[in-house]
Protein backbone atom coordinates (compact mmCIF):
# COMPACT_ATOMS: atom_id res chain seq x y z
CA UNK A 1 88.75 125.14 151.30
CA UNK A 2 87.16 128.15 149.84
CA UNK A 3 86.02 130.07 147.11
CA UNK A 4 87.78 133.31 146.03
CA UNK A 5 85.85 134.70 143.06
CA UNK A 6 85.27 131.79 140.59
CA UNK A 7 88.18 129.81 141.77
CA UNK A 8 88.71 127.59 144.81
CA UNK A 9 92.15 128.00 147.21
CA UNK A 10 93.02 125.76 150.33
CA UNK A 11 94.20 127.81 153.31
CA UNK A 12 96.69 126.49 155.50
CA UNK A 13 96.48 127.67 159.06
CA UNK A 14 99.95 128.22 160.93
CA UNK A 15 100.02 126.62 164.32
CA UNK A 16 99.94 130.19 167.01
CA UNK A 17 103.86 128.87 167.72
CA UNK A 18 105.18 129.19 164.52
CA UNK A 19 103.77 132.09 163.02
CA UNK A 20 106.65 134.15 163.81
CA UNK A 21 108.84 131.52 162.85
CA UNK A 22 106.79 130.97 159.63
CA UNK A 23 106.49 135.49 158.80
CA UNK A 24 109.58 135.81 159.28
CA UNK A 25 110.91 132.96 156.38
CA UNK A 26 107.74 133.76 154.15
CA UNK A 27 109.19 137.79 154.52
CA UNK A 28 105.60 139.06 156.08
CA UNK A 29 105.50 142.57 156.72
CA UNK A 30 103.81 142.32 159.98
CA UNK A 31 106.64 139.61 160.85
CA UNK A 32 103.80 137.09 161.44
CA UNK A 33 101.83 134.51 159.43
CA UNK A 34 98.66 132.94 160.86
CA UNK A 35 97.80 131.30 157.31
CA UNK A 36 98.72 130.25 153.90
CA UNK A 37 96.28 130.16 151.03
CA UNK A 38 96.91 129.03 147.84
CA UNK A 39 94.69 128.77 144.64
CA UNK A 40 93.36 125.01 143.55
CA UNK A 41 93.58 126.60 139.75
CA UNK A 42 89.77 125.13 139.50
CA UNK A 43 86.37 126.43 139.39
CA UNK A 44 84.81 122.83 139.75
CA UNK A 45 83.56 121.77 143.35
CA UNK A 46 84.65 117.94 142.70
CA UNK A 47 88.39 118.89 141.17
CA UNK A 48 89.12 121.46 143.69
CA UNK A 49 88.02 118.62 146.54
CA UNK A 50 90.50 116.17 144.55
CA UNK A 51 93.13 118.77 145.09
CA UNK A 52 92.65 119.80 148.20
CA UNK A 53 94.94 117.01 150.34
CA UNK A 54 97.53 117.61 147.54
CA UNK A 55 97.66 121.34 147.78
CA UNK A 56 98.13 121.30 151.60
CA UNK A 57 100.68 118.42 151.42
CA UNK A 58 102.34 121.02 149.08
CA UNK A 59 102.25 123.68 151.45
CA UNK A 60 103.63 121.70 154.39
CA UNK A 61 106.57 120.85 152.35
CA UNK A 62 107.35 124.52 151.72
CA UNK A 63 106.95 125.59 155.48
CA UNK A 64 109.25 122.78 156.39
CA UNK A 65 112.14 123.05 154.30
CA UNK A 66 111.84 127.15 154.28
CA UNK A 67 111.89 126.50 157.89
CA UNK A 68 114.81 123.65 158.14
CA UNK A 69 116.91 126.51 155.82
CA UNK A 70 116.35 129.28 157.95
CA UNK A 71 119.84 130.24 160.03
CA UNK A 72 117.59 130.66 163.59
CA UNK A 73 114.91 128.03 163.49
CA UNK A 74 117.61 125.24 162.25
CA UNK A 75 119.17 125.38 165.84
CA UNK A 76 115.53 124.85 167.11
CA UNK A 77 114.74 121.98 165.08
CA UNK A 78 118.07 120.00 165.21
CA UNK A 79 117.38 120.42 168.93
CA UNK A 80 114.40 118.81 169.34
């Protein structure tokens, strides 16, 4: 967790594996994503700690099925 301005965000880190995996279905320029941050939409300490669990939850969600859609990294996963 962390405080950007007067608001707290989560940041998600992308395992060093699937960071290409992850740029390339999030659309990152550089073609690779080493982290996710999102905003907790809170400036209190105690709500954005509340949040927190949700919020990366949330984001694990969206990596998965973003991943699971994607044309090259379905033939990795259904072969696992």
């Amino acid at each position: 967790m962390l405080k950007r301005g007067n608001s707290y965000s989560v940041r998600f880190n992308v395992p060093e594996d699937r960071r290409a995996d992850v740029g390339k279905v999030f659309g990152a320029k550089s073609g690779m994503k080493d982290e996710i941050v999102r905003t907790l939409g809170t400036r209190d300490y105690r709500e954005a700690v509340k949040g927190r669990d949700a919020a990366l939850e949330a984001i694990r969600k969206e990596v998965n099925a973003k991943l699971i859609d994607a044309p090259s990294t379905r033939d990795y996963i259904s072969s696992q």
